[in-house]
PDB file of N, CA and C in Angstrom:
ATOM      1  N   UNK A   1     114.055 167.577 277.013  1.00  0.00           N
ATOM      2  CA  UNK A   1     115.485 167.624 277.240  1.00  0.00           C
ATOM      3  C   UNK A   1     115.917 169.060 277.468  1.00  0.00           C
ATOM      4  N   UNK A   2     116.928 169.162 278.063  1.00  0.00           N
ATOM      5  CA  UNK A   2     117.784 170.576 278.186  1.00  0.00           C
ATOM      6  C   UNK A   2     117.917 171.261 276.774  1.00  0.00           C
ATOM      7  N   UNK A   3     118.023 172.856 276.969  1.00  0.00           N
ATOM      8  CA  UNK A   3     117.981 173.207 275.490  1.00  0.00           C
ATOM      9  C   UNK A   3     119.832 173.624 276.133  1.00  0.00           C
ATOM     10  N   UNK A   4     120.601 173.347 274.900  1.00  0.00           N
ATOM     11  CA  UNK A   4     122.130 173.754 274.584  1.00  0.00           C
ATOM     12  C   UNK A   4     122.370 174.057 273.045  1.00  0.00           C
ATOM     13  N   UNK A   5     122.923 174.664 273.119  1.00  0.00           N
ATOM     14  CA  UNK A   5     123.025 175.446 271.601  1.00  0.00           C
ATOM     15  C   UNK A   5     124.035 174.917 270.726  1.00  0.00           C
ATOM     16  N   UNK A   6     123.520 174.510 269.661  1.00  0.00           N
ATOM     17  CA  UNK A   6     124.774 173.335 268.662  1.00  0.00           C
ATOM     18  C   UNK A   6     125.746 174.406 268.348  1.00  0.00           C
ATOM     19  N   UNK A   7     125.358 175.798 268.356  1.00  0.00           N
ATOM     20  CA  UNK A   7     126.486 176.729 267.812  1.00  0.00           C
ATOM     21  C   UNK A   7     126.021 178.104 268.476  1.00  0.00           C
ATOM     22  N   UNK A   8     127.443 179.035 268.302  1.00  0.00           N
ATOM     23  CA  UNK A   8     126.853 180.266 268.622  1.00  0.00           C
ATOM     24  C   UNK A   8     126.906 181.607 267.609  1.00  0.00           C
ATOM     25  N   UNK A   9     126.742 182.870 267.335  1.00  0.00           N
ATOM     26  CA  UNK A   9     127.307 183.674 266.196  1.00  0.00           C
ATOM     27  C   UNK A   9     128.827 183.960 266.186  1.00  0.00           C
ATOM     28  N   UNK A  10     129.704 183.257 267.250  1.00  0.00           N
ATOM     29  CA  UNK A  10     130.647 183.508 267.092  1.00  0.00           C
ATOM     30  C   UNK A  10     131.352 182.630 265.956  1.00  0.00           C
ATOM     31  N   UNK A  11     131.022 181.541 265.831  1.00  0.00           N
ATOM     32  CA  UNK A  11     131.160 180.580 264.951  1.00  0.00           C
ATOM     33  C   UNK A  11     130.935 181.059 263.599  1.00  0.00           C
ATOM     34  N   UNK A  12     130.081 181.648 263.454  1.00  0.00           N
ATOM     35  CA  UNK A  12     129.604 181.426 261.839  1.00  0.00           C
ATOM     36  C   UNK A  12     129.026 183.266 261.589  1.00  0.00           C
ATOM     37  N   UNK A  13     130.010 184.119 261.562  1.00  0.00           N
ATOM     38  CA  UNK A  13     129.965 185.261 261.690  1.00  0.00           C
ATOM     39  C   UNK A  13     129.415 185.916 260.049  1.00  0.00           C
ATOM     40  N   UNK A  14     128.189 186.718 260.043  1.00  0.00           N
ATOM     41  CA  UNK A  14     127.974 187.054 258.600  1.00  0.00           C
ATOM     42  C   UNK A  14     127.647 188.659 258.805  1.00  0.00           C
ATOM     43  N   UNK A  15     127.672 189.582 257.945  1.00  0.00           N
ATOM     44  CA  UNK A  15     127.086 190.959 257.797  1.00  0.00           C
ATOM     45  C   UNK A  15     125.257 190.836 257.455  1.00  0.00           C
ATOM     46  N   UNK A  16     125.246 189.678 256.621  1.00  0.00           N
ATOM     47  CA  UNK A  16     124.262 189.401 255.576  1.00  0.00           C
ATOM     48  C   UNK A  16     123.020 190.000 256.334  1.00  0.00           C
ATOM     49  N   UNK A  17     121.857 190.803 256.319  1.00  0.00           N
ATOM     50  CA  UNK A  17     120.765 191.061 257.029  1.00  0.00           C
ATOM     51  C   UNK A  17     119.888 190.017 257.365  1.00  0.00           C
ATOM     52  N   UNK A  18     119.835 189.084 256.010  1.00  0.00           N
ATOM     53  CA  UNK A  18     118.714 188.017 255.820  1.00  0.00           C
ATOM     54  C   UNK A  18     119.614 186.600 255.541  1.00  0.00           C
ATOM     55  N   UNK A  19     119.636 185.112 256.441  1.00  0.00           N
ATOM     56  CA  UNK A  19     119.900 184.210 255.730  1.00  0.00           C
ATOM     57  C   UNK A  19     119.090 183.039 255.986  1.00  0.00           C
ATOM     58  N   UNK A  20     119.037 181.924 254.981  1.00  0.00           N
ATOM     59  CA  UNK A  20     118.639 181.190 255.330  1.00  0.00           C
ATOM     60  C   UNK A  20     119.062 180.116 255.946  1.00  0.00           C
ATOM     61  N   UNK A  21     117.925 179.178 256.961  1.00  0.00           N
ATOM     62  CA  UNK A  21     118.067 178.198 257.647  1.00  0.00           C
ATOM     63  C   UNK A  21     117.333 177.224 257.019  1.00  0.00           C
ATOM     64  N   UNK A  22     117.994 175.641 257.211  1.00  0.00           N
ATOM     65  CA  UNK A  22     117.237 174.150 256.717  1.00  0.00           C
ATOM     66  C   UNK A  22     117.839 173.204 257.971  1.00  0.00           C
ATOM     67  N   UNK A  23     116.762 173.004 258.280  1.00  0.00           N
ATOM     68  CA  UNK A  23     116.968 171.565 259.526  1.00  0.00           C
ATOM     69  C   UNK A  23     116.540 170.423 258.566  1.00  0.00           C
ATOM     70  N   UNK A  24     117.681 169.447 259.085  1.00  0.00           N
ATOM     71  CA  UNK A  24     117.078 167.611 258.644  1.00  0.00           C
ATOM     72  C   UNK A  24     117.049 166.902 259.884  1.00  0.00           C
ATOM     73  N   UNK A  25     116.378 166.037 259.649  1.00  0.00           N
ATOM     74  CA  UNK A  25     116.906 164.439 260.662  1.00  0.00           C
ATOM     75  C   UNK A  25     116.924 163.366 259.933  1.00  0.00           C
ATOM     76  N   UNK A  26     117.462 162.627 260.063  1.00  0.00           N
ATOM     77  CA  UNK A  26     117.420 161.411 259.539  1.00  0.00           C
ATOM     78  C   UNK A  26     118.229 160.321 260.803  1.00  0.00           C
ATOM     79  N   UNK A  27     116.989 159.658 260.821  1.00  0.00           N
ATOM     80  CA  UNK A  27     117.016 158.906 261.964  1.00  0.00           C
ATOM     81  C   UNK A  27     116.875 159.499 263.204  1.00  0.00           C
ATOM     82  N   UNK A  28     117.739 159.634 264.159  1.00  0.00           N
ATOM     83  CA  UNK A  28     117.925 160.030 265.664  1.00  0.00           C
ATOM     84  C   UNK A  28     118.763 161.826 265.439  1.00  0.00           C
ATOM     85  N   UNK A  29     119.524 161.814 263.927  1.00  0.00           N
ATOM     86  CA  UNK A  29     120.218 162.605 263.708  1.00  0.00           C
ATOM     87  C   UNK A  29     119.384 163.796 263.714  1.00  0.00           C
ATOM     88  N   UNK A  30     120.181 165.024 264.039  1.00  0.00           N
ATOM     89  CA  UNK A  30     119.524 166.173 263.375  1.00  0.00           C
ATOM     90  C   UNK A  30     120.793 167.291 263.339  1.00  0.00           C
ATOM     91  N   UNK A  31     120.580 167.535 262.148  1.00  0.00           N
ATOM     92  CA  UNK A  31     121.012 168.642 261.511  1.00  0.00           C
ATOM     93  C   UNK A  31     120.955 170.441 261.249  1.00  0.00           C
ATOM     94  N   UNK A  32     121.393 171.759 261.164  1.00  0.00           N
ATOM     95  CA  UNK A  32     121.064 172.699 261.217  1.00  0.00           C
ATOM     96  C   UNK A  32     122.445 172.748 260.347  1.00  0.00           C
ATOM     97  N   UNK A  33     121.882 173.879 259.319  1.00  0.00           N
ATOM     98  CA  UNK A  33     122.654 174.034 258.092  1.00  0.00           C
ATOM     99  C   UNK A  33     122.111 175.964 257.853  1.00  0.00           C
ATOM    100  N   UNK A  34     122.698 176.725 257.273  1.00  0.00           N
ATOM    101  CA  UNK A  34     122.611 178.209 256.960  1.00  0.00           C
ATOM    102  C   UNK A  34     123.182 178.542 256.084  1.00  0.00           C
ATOM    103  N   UNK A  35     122.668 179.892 255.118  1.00  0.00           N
ATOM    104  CA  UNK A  35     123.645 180.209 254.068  1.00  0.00           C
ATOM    105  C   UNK A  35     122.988 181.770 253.263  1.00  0.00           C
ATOM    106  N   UNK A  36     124.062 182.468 253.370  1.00  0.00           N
ATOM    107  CA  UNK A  36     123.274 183.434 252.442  1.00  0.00           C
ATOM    108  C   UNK A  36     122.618 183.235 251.646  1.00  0.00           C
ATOM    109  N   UNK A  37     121.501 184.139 250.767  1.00  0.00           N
ATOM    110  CA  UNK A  37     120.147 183.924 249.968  1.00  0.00           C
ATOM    111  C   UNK A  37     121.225 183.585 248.710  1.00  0.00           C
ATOM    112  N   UNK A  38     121.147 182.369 248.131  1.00  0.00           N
ATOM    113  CA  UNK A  38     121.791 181.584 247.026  1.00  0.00           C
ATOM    114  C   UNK A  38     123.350 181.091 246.885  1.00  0.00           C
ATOM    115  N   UNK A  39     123.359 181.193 248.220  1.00  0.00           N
ATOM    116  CA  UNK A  39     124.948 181.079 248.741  1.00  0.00           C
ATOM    117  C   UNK A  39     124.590 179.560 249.165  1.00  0.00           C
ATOM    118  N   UNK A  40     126.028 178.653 249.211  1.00  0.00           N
ATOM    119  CA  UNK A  40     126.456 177.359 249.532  1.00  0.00           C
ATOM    120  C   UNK A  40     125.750 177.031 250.955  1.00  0.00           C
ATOM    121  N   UNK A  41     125.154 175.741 251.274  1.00  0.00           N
ATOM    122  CA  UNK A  41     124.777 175.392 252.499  1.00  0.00           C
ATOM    123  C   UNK A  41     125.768 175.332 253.781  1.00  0.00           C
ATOM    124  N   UNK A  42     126.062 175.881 254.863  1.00  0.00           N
ATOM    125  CA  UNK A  42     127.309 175.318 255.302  1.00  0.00           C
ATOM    126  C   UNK A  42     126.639 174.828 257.114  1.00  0.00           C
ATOM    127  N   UNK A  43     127.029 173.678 257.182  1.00  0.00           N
ATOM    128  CA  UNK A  43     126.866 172.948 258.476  1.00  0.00           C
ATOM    129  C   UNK A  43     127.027 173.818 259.741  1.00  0.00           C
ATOM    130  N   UNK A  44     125.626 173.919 260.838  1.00  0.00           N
ATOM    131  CA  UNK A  44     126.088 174.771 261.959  1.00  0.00           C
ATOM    132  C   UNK A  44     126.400 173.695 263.101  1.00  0.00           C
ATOM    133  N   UNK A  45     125.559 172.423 262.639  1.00  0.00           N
ATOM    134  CA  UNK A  45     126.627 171.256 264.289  1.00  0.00           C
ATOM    135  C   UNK A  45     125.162 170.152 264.160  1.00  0.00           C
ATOM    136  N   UNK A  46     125.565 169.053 264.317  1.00  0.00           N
ATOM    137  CA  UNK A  46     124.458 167.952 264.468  1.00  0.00           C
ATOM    138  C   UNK A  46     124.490 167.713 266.357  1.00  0.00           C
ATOM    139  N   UNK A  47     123.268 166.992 266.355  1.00  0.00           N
ATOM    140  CA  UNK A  47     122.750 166.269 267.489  1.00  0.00           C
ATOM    141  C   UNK A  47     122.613 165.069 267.452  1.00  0.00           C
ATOM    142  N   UNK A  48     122.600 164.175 268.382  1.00  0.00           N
ATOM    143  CA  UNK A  48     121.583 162.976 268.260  1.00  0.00           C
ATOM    144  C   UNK A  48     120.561 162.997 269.423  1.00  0.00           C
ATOM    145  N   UNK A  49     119.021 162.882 268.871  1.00  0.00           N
ATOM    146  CA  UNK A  49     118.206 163.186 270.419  1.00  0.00           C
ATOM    147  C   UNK A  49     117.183 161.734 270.077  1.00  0.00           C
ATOM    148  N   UNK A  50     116.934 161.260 271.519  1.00  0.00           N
ATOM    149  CA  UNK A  50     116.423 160.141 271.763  1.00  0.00           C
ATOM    150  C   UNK A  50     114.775 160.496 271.191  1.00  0.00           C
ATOM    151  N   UNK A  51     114.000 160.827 270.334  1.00  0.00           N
ATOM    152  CA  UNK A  51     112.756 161.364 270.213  1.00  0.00           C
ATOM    153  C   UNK A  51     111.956 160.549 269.207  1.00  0.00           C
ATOM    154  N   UNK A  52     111.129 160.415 269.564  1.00  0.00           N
ATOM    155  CA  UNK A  52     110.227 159.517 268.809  1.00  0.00           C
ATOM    156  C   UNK A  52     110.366 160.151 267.571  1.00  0.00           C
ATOM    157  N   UNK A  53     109.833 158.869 266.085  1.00  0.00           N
ATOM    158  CA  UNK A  53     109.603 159.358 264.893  1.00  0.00           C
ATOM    159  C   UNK A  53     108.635 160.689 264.561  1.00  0.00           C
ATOM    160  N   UNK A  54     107.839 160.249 265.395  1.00  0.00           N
ATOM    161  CA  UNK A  54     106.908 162.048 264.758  1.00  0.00           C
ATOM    162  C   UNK A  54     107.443 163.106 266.427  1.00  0.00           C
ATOM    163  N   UNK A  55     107.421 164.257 266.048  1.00  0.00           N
ATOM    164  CA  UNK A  55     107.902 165.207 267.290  1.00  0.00           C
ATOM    165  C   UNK A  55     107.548 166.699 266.673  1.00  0.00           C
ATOM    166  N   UNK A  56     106.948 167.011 267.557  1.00  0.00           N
ATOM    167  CA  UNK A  56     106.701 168.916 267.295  1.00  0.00           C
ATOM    168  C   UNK A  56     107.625 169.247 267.266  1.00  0.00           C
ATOM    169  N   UNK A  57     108.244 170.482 266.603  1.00  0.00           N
ATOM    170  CA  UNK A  57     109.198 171.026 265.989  1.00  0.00           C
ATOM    171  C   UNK A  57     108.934 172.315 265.992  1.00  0.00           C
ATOM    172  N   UNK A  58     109.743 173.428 266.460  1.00  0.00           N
ATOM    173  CA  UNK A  58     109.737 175.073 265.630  1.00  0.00           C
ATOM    174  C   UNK A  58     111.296 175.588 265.874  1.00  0.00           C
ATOM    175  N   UNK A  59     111.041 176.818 265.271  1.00  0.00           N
ATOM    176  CA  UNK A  59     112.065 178.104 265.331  1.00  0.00           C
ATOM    177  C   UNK A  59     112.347 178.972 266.358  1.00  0.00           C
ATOM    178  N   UNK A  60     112.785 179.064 266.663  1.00  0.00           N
ATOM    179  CA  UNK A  60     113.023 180.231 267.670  1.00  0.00           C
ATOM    180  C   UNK A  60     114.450 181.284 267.612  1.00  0.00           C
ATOM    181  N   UNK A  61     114.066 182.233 268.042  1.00  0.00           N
ATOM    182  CA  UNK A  61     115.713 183.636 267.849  1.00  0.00           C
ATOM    183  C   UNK A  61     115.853 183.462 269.328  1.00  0.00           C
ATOM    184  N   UNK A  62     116.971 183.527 269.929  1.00  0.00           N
ATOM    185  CA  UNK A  62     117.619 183.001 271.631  1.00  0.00           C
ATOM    186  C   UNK A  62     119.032 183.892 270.964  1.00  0.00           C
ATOM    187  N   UNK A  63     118.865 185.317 271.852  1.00  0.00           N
ATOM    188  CA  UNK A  63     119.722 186.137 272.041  1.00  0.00           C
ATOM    189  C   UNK A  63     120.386 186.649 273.558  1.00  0.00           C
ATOM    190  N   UNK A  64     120.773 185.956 274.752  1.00  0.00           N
ATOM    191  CA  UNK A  64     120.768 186.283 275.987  1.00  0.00           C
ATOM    192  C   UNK A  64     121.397 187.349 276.531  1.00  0.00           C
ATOM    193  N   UNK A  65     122.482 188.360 275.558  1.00  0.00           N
ATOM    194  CA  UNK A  65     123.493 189.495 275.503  1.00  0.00           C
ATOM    195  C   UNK A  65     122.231 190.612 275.414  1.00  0.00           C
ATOM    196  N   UNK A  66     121.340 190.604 274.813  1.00  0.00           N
ATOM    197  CA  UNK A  66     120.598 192.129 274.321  1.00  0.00           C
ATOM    198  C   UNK A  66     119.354 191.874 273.373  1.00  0.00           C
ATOM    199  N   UNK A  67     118.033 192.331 273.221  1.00  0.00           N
ATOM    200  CA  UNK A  67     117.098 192.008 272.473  1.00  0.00           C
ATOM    201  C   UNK A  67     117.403 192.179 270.923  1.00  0.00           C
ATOM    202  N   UNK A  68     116.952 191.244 270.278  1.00  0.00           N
ATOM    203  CA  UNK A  68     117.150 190.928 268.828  1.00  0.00           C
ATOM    204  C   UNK A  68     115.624 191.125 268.191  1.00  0.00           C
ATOM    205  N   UNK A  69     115.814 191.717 267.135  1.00  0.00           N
ATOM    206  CA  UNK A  69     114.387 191.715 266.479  1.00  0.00           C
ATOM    207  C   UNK A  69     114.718 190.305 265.101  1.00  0.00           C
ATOM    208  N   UNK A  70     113.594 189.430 265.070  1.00  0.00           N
ATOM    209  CA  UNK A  70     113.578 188.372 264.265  1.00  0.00           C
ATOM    210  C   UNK A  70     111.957 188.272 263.434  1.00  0.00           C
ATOM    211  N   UNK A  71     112.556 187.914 262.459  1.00  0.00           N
ATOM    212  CA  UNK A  71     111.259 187.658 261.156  1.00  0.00           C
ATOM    213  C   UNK A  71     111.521 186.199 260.936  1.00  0.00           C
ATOM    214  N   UNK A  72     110.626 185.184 260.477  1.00  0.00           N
ATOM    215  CA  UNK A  72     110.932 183.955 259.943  1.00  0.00           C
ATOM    216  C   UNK A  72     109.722 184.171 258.863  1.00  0.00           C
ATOM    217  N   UNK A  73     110.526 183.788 257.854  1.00  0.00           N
ATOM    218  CA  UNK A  73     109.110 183.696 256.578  1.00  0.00           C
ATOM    219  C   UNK A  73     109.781 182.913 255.904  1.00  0.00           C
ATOM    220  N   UNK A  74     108.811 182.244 254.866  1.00  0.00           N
ATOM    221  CA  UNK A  74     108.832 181.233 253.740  1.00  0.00           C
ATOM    222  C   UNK A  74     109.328 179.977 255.258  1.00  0.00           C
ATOM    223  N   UNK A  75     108.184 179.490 255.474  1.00  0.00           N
ATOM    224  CA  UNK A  75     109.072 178.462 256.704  1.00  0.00           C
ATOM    225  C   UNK A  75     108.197 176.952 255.669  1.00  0.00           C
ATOM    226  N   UNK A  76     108.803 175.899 255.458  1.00  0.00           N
ATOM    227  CA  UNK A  76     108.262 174.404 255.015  1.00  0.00           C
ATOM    228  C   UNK A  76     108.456 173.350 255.762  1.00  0.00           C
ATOM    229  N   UNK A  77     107.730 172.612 255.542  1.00  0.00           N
ATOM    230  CA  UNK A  77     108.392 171.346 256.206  1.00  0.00           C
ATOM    231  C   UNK A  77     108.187 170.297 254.690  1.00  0.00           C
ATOM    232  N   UNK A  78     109.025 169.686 254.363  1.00  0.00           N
ATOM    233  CA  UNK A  78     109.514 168.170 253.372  1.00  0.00           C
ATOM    234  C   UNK A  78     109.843 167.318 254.289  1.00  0.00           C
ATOM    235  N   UNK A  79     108.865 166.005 253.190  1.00  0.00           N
ATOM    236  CA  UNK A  79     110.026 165.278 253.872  1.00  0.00           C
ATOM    237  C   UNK A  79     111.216 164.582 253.164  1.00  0.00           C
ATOM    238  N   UNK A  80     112.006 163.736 254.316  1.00  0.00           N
ATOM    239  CA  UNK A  80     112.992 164.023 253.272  1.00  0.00           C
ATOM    240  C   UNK A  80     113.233 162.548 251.967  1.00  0.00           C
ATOM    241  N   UNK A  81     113.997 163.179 251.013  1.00  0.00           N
ATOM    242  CA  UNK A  81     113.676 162.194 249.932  1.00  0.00           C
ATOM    243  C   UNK A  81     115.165 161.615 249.699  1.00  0.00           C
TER     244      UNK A  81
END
């Protein structure tokens, strides 16, 4: 499918250097959620994508204004309970 962006940094504006990210799906749904390190989860925008039950999955930093330097660590996958 086309990639379109559920959100952009204009939306969800932070100073924070480091935050974290948690994706869900449940069902067809999928989810993207962020929050400073021990700060409240807060919703960045759902999807619904036609994709089979199992599907490769990753991360990616998509900056198209100017190069961004990006780290991803502590990355998991659960499932969900």
């Amino acid at each position: 499918e086309a990639y379109e962006p559920v959100a952009t940094p204009e939306k969800f504006p932070t100073s924070a250097k480091d935050v974290e990210l948690k994706f869900t799906r449940i069902g067809k749904e999928f989810s993207g959620y962020w929050r400073e390190p021990g700060g409240e989860w807060k919703l960045v925008g759902k999807f619904t994508g036609n994709y089979p039950e199992t599907v490769q999955a990753g991360i990616i930093a998509c900056n198209t204004a100017e190069p961004i330097t990006v780290e991803f660590a502590y990355v998991k996958l659960l499932p969900v309970k």
